[in-house]
N, C-alpha and C. Protein backbone atom coordinates (compact mmCIF):
# COMPACT_ATOMS: atom_id res chain seq x y z
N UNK A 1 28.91 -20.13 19.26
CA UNK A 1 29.05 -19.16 18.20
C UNK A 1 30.53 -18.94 17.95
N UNK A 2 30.80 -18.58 16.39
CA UNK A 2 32.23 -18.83 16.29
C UNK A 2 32.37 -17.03 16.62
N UNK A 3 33.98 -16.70 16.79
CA UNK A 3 34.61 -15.17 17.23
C UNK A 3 34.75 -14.74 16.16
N UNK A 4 34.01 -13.71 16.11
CA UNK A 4 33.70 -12.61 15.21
C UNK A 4 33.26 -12.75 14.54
N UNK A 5 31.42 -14.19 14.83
CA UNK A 5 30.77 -14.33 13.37
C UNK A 5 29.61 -13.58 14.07
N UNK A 6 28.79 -12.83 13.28
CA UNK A 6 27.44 -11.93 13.80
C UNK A 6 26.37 -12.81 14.14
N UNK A 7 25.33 -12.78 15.14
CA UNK A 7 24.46 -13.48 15.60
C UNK A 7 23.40 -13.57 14.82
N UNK A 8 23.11 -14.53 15.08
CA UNK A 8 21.71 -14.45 14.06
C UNK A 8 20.55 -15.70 14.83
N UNK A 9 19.48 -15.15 14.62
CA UNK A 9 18.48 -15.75 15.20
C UNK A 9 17.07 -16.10 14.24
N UNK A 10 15.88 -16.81 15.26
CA UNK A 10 14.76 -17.45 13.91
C UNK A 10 13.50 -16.36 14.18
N UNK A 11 13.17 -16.96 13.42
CA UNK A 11 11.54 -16.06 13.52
C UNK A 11 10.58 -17.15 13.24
N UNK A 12 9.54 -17.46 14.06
CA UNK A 12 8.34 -18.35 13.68
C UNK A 12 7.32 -17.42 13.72
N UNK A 13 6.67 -17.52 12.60
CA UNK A 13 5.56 -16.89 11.97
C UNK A 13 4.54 -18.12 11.80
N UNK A 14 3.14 -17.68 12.82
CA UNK A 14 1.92 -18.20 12.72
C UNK A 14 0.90 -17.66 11.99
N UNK A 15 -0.23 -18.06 11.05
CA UNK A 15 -1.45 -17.22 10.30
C UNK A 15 -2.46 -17.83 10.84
N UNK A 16 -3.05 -17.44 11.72
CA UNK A 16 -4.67 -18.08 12.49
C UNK A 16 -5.67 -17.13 11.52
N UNK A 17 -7.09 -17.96 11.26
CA UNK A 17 -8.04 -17.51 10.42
C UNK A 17 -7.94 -16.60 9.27
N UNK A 18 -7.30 -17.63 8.76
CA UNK A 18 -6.75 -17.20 7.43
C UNK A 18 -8.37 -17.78 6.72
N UNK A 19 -9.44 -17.28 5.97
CA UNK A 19 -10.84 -17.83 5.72
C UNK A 19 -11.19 -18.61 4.39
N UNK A 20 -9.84 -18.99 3.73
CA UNK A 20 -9.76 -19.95 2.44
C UNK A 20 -8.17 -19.91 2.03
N UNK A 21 -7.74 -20.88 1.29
CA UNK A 21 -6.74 -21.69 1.20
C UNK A 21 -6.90 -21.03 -0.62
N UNK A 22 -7.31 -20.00 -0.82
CA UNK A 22 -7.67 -19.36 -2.46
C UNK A 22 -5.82 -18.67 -1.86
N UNK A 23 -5.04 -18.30 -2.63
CA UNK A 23 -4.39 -17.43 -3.25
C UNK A 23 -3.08 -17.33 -2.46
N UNK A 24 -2.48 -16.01 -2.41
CA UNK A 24 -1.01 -16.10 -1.58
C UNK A 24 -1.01 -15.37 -0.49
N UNK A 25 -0.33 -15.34 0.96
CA UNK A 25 0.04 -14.99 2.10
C UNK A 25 1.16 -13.78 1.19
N UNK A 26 0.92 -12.71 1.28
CA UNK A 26 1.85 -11.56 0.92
C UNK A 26 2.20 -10.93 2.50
N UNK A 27 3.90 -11.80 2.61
CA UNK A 27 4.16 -10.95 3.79
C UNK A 27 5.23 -9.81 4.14
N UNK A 28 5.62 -9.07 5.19
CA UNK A 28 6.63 -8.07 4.49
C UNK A 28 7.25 -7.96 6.48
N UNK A 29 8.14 -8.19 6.68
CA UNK A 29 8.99 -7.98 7.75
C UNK A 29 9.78 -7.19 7.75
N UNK A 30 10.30 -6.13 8.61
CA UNK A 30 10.69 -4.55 8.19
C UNK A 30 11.01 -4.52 9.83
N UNK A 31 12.24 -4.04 9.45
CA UNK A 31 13.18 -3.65 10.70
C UNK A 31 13.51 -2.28 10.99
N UNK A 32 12.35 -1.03 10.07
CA UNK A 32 12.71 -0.33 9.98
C UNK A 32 10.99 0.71 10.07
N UNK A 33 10.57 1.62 10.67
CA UNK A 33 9.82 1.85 10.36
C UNK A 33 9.25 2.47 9.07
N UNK A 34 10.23 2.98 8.64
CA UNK A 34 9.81 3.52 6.89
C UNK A 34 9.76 2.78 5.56
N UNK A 35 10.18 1.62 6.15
CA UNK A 35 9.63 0.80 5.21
C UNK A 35 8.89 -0.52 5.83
N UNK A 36 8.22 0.03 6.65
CA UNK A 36 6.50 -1.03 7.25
C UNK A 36 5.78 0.16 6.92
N UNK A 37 4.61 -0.56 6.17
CA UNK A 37 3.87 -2.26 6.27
C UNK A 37 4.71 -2.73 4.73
N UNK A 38 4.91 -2.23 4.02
CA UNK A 38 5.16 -2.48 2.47
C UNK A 38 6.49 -3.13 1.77
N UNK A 39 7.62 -3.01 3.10
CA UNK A 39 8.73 -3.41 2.40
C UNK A 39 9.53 -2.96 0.95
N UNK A 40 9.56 -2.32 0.75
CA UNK A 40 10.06 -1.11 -0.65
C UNK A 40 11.95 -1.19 -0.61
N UNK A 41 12.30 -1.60 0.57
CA UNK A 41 13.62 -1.13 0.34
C UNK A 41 14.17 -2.52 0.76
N UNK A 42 14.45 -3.52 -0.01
CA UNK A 42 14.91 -4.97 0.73
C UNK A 42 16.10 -4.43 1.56
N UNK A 43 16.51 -3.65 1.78
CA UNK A 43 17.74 -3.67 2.46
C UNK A 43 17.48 -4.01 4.02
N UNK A 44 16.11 -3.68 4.03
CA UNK A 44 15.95 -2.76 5.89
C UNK A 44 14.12 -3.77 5.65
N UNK A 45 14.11 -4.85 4.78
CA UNK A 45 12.87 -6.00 5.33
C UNK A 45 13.13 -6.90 4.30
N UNK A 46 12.46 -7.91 4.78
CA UNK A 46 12.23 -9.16 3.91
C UNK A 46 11.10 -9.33 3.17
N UNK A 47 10.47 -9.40 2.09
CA UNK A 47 9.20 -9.94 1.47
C UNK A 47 8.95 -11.04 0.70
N UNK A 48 8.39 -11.65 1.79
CA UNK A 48 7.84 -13.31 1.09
C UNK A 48 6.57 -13.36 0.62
N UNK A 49 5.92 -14.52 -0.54
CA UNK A 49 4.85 -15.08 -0.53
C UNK A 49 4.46 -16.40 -0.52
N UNK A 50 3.72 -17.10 0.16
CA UNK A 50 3.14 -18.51 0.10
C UNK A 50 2.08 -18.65 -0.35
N UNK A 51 1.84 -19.82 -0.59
CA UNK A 51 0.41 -20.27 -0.59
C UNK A 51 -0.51 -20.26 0.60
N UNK A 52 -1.62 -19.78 0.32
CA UNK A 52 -2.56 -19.48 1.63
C UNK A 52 -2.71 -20.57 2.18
N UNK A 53 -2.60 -21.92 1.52
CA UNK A 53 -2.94 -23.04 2.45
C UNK A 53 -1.97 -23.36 3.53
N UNK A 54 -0.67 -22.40 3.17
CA UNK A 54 0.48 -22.73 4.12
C UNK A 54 -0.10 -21.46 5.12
N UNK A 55 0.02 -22.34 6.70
CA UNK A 55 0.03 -21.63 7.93
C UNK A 55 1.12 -20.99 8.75
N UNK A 56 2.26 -21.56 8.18
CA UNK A 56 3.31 -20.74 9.21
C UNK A 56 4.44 -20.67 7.89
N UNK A 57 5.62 -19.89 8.61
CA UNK A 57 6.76 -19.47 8.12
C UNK A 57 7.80 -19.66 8.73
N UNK A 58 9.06 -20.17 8.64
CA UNK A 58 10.02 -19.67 9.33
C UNK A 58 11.44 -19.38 8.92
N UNK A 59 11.60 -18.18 9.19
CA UNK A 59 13.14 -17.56 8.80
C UNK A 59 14.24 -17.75 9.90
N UNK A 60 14.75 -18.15 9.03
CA UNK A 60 16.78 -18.55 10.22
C UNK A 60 16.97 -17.24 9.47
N UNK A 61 18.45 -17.05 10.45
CA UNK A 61 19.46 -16.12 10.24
C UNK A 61 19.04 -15.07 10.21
N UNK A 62 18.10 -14.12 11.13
CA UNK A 62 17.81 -12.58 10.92
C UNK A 62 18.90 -12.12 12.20
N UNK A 63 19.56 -10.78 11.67
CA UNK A 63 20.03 -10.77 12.92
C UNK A 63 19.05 -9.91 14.11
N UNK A 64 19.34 -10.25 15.52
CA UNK A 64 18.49 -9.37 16.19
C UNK A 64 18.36 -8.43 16.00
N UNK A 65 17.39 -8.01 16.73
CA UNK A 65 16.78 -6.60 16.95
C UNK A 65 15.19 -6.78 17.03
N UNK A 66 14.65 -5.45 16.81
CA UNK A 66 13.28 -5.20 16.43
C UNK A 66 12.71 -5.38 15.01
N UNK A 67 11.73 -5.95 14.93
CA UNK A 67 11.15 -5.51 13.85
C UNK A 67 9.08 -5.84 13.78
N UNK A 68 8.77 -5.65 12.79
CA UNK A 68 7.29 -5.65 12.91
C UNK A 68 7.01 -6.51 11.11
N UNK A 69 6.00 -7.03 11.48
CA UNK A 69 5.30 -8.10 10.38
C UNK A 69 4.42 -7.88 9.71
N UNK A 70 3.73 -7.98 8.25
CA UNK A 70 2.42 -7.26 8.22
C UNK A 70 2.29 -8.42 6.74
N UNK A 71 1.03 -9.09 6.71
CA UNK A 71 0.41 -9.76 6.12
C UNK A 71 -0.93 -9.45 5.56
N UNK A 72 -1.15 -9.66 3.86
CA UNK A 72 -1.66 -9.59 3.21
C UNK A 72 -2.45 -11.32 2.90
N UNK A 73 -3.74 -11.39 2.81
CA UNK A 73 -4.10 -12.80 2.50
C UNK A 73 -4.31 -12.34 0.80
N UNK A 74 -3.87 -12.08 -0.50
CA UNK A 74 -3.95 -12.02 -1.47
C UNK A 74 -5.03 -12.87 -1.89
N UNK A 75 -6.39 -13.07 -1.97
CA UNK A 75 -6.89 -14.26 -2.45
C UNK A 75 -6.90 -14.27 -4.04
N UNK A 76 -7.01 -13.49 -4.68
CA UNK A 76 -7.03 -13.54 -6.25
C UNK A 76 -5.55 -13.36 -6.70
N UNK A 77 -5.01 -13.20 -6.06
CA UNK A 77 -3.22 -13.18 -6.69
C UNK A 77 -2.64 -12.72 -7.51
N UNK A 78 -3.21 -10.92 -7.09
CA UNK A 78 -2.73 -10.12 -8.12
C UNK A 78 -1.62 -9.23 -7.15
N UNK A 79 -1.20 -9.90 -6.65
CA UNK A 79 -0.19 -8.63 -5.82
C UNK A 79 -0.34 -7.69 -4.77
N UNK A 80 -1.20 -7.87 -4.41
CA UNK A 80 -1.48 -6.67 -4.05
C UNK A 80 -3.06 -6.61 -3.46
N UNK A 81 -3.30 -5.70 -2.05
CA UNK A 81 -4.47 -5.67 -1.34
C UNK A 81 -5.53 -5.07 -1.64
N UNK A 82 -6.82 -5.58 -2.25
CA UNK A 82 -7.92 -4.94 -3.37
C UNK A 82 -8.72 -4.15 -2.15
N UNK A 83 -9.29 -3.03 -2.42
CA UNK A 83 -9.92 -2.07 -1.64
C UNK A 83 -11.19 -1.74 -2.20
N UNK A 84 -12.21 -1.26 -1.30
CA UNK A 84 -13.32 -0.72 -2.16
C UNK A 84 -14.12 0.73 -0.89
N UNK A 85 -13.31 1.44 -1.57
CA UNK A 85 -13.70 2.83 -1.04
C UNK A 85 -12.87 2.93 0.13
N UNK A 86 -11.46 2.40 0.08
CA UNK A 86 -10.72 2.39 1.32
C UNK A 86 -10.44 1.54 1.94
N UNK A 87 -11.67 0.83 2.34
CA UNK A 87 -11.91 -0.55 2.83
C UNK A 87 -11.59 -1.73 2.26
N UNK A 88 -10.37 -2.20 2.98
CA UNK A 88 -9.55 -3.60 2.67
C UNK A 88 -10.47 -4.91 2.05
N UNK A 89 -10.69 -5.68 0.93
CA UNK A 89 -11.59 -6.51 0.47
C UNK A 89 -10.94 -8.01 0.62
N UNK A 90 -9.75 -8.00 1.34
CA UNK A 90 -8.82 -9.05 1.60
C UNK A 90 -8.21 -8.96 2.51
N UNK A 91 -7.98 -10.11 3.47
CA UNK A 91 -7.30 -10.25 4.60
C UNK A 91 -5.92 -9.31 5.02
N UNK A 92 -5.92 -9.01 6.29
CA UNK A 92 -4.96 -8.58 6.35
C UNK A 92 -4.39 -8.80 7.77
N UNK A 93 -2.85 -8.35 8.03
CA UNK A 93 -2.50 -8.95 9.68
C UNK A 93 -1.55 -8.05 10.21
N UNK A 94 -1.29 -8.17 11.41
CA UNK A 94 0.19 -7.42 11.85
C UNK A 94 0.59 -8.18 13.23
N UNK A 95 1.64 -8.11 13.20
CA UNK A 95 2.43 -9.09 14.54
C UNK A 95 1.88 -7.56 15.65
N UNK A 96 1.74 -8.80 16.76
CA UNK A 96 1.27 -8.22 18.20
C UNK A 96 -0.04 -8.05 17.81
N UNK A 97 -1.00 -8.17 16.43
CA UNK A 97 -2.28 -7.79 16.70
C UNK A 97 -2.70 -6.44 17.33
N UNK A 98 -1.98 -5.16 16.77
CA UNK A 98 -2.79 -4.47 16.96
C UNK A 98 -4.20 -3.57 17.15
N UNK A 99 -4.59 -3.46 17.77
CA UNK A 99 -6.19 -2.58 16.85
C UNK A 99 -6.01 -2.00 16.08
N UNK A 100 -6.69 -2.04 14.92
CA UNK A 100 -6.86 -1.28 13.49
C UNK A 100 -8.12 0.32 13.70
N UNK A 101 -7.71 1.04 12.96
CA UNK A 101 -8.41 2.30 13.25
C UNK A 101 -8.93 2.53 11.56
N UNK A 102 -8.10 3.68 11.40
CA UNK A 102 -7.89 3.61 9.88
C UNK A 102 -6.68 3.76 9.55
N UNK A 103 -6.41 2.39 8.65
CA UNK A 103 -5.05 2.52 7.98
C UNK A 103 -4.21 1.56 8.95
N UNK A 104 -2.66 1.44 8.44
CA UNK A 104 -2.56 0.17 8.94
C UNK A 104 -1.93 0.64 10.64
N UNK A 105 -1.35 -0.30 11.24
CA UNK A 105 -0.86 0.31 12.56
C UNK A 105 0.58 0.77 12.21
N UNK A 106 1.21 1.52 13.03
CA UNK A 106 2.57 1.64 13.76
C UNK A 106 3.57 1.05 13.52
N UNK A 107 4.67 1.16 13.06
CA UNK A 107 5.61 0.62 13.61
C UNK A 107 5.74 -0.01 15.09
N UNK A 108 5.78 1.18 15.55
CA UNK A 108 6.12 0.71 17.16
C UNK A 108 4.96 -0.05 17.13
N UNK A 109 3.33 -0.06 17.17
CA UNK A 109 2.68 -0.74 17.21
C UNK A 109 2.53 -2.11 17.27
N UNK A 110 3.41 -2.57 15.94
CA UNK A 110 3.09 -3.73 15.61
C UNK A 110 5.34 -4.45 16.18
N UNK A 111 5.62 -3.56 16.17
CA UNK A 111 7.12 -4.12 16.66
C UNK A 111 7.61 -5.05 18.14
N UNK A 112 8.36 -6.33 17.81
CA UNK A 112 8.70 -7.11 18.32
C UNK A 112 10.20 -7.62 18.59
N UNK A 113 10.52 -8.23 19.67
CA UNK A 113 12.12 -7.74 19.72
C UNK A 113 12.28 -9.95 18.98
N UNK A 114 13.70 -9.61 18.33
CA UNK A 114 14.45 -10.59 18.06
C UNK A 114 15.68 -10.92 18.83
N UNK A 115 15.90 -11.80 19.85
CA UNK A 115 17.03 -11.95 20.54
C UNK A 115 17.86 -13.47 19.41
N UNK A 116 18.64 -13.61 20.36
CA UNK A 116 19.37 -15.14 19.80
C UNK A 116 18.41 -16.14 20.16
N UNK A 117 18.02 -15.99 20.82
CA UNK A 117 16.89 -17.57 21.54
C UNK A 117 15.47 -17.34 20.01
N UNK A 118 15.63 -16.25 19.31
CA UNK A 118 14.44 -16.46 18.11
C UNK A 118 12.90 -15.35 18.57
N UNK A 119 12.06 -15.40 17.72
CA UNK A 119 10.81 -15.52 18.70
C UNK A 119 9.70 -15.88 17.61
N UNK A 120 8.52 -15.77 18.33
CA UNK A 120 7.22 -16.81 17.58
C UNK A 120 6.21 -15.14 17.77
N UNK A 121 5.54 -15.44 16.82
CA UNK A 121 4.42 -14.41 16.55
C UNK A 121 3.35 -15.20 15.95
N UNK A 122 2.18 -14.90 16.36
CA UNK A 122 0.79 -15.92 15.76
C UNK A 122 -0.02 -14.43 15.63
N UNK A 123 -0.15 -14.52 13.97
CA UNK A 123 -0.66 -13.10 13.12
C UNK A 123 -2.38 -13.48 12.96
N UNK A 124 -3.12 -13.05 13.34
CA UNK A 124 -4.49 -12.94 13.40
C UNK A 124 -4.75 -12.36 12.13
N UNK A 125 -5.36 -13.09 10.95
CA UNK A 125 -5.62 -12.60 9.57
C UNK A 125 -7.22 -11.87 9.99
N UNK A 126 -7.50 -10.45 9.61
CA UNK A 126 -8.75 -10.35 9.41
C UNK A 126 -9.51 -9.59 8.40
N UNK A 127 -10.80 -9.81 8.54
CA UNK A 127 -11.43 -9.35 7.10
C UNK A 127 -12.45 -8.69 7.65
N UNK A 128 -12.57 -7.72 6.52
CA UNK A 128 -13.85 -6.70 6.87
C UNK A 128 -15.22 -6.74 6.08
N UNK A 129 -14.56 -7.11 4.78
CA UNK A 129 -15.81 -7.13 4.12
C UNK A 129 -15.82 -8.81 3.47
């Protein structure tokens, strides 16, 4: 590392049972708890989208720390997670796999540390209805 350049490290992002290859991976990485799950303030997360047929992600250059992951399987590709009476009608995920109650998890919940060596997270997509 050169003197006095800031560290920066990777992130590998896995999507296991993701249940069709229809629409986009809406994901949102947030180093901050007030802006997880949604990402609203790019300053303090990142928000990507792929194609659902794509299974992983990976970002260079975050610098360490903590942060937490939260994935949307968009299948109709309107932006955004369709509900029906509350209840999520499209995939959804969070790094560490928390248990879901009502509503999404935690910060701390779903938060994971970033050193220089990187780290890997494998996001369990699930569906309710």
């Amino acid at each position: 590392m050169l003197i006095g350049a800031s560290p920066v490290a990777r992130l590998d992002l896995d999507f296991v049972n993701v249940r069709s290859a229809k629409g986009m991976l809406r994901i949102c990485i947030a180093n901050t708890a007030k802006n997880f799950p949604a990402c609203k303030d790019e300053h303090h997360g990142i928000a990507r989208s792929m194609p659902a047929s794509a299974r992983e992600l990976l970002l260079e250059g975050l610098p360490p720390g903590d942060y937490a992951v939260a994935v949307i399987h968009d299948e109709n590709g309107n932006g955004k997670l369709d509900t029906f009476a509350g209840i999520p009608r499209e995939g959804f995920g969070f790094s560490r796999n928390p248990s879901i109650r009502f509503g999404p998890p935690s910060f701390a919940a779903a938060r994971f540390p970033i050193d220089g060596d990187g780290a890997r997270q494998t996001i369990r997509i699930r569906y309710l209805l």
